[in-house]
N, C-alpha and C. Protein backbone atom coordinates (compact mmCIF):
# COMPACT_ATOMS: atom_id res chain seq x y z
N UNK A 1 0.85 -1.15 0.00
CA UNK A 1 0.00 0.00 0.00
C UNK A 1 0.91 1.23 0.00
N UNK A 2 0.67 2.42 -1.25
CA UNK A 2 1.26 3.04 -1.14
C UNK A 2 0.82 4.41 -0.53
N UNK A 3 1.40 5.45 0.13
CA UNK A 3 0.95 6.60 0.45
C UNK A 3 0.78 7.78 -0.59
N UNK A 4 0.08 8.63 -0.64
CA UNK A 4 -0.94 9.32 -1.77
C UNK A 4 0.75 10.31 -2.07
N UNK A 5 1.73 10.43 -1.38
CA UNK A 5 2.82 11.16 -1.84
C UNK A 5 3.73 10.92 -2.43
N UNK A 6 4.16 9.37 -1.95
CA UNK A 6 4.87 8.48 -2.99
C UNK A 6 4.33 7.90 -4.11
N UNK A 7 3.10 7.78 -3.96
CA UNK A 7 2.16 7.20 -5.50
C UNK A 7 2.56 8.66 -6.49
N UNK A 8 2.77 9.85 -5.89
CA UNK A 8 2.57 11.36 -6.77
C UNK A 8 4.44 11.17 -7.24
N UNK A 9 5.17 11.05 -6.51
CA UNK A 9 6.11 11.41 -6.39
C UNK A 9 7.11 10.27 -7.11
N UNK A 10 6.76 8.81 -6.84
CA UNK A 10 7.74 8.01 -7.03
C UNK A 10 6.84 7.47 -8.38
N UNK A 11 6.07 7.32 -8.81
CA UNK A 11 4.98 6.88 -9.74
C UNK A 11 4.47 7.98 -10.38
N UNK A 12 4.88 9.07 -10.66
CA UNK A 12 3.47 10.00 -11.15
C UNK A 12 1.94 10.21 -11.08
N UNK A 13 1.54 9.77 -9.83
CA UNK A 13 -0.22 9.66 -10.18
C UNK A 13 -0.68 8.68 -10.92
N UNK A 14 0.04 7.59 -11.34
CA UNK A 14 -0.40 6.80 -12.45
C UNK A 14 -1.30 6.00 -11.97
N UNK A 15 -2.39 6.17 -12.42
CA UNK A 15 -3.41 4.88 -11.74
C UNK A 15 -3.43 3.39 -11.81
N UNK A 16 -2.45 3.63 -13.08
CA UNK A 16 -2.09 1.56 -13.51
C UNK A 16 -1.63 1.44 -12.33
N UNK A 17 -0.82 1.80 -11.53
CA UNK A 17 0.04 1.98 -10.89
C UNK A 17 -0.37 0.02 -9.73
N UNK A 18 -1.84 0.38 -9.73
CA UNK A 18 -2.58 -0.91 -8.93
C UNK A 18 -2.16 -1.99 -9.71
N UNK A 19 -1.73 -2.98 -9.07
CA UNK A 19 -1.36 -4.53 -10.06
C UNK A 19 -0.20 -4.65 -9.90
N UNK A 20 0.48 -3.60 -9.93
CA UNK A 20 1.84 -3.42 -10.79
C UNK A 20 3.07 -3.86 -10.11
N UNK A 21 3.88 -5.04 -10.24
CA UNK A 21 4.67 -5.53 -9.42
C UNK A 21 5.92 -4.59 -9.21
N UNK A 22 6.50 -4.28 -8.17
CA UNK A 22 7.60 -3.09 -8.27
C UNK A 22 8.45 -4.12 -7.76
N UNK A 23 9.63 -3.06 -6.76
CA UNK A 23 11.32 -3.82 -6.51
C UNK A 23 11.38 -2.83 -5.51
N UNK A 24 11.29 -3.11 -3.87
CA UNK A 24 11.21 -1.91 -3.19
C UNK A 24 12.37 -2.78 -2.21
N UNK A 25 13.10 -2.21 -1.29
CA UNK A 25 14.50 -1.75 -0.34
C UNK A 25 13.80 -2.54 0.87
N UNK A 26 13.66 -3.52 1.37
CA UNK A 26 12.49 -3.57 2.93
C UNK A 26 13.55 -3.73 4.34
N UNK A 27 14.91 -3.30 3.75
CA UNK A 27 15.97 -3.13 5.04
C UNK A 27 16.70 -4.27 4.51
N UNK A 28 16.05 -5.54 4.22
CA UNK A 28 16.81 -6.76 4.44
C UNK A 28 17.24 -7.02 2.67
N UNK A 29 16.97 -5.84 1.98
CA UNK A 29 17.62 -6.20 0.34
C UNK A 29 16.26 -6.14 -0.59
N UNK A 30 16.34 -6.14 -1.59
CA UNK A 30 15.56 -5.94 -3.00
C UNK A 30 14.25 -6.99 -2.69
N UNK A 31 13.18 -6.91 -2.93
CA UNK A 31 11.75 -7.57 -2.75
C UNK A 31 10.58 -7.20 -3.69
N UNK A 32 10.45 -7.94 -4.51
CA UNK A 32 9.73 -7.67 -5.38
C UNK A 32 8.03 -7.94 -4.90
N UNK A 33 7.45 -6.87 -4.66
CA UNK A 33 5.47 -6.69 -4.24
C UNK A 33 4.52 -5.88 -5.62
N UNK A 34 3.86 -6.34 -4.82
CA UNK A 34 2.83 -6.24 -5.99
C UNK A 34 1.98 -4.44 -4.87
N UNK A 35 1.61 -3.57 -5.81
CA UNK A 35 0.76 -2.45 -5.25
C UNK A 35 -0.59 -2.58 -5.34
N UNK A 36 -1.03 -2.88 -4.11
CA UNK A 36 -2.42 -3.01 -4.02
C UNK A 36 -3.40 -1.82 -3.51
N UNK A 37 -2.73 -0.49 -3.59
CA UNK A 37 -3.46 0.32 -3.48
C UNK A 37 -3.01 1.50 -3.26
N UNK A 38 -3.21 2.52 -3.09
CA UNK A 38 -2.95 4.28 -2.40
C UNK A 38 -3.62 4.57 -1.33
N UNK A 39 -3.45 4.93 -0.62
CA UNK A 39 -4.22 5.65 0.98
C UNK A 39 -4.51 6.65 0.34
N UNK A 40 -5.42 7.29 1.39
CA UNK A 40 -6.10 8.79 0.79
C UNK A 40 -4.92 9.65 1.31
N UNK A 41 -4.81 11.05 1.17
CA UNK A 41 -4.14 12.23 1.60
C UNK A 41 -4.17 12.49 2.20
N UNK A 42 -4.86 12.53 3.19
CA UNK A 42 -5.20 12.79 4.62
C UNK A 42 -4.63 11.84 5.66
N UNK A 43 -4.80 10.36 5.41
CA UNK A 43 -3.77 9.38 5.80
C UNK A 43 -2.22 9.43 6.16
N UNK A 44 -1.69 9.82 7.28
CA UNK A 44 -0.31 10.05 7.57
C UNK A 44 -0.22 9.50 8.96
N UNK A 45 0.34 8.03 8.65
CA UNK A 45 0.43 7.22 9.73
C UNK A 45 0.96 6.08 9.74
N UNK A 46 2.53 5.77 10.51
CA UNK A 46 2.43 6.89 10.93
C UNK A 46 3.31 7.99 10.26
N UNK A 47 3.79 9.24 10.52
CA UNK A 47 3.73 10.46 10.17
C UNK A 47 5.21 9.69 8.96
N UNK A 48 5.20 10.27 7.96
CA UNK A 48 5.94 10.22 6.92
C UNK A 48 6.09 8.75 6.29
N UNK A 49 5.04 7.62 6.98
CA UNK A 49 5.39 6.79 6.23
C UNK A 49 5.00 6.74 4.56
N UNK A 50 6.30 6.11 3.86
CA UNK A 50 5.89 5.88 2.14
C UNK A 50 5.12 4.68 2.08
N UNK A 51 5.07 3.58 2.42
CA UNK A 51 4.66 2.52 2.35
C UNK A 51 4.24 1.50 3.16
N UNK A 52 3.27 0.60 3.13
CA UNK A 52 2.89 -0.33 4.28
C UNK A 52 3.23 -1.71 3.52
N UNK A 53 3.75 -2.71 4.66
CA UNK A 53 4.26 -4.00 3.57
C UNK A 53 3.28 -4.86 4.67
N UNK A 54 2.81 -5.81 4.18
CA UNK A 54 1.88 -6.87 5.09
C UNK A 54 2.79 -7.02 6.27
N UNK A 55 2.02 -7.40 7.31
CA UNK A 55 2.80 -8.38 9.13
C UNK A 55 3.46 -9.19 8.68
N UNK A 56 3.60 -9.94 7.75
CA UNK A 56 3.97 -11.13 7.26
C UNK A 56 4.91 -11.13 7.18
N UNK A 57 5.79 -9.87 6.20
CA UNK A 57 7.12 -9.11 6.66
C UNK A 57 7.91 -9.03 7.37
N UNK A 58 7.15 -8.69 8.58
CA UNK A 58 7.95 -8.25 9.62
C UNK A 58 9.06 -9.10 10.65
N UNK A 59 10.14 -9.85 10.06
CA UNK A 59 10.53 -10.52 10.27
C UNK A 59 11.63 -9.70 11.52
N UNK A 60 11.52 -8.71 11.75
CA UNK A 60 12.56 -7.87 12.44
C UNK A 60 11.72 -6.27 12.69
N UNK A 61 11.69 -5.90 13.66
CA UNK A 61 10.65 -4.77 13.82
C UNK A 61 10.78 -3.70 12.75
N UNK A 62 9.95 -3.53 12.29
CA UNK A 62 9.67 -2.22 11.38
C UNK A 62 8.12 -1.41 11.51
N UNK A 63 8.39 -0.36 11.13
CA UNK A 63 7.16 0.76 11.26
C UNK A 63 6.11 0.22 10.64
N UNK A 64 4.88 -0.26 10.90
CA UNK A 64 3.52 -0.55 10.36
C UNK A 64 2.61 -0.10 10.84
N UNK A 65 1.61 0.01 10.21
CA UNK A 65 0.25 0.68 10.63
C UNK A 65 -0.94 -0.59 9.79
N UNK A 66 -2.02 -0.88 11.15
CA UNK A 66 -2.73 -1.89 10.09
C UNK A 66 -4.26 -0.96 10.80
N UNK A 67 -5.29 -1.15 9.67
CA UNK A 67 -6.80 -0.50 9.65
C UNK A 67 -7.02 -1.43 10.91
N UNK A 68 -8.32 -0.53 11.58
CA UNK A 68 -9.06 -1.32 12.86
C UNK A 68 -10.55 -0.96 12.07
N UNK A 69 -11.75 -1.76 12.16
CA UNK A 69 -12.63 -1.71 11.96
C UNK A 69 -13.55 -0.84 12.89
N UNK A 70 -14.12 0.15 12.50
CA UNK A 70 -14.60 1.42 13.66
C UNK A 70 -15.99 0.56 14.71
N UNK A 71 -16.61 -0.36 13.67
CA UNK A 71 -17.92 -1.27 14.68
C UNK A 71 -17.27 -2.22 15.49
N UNK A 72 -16.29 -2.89 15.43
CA UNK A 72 -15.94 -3.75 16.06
C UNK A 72 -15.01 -3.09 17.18
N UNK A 73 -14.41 -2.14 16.54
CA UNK A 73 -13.32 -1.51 17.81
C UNK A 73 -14.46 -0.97 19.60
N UNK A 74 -15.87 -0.35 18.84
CA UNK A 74 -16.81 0.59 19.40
C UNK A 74 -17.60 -0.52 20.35
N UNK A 75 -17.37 -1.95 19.66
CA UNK A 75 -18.14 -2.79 20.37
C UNK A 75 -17.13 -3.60 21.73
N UNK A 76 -15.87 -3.29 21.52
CA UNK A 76 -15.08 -3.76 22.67
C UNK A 76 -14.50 -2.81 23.61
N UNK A 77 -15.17 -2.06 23.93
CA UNK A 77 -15.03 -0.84 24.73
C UNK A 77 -15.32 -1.59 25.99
């Protein structure tokens, strides 16, 4: 998932941009993912991240942010 600044910046706005298998740095060397989407603009989280890579990843701590569902969060209060 990319952030709406790096989709502008590292991609041009390109909307193919979805599908599109890239070659991104994930600390541990070259990894080829597939872009499954853009966050909106308003989305900055956390603050300057370019990119979100699945948990699956995270073989060694790195910065992630994953969605919480707003009904389910409201119902475990």
């Amino acid at each position: 998932m990319l952030s709406d600044s790096t989709w502008r910046s590292r991609f041009g706005a390109d909307p193919d941009v979805i599908g599109r298998t890239t070659m991104i740095d994930d600390g541990g060397g070259m990894r080829a993912t597939t872009v499954v989407g853009v966050m909106q603009p308003e989305f900055d989280y956390p603050r300057g991240a370019a990119l979100w890579l699945p948990i699956a990843w995270a073989c060694r701590p790195i910065r992630a942010a994953t969605a919480v569902d707003p009904i389910v969060a409201l119902r475990q209060e």
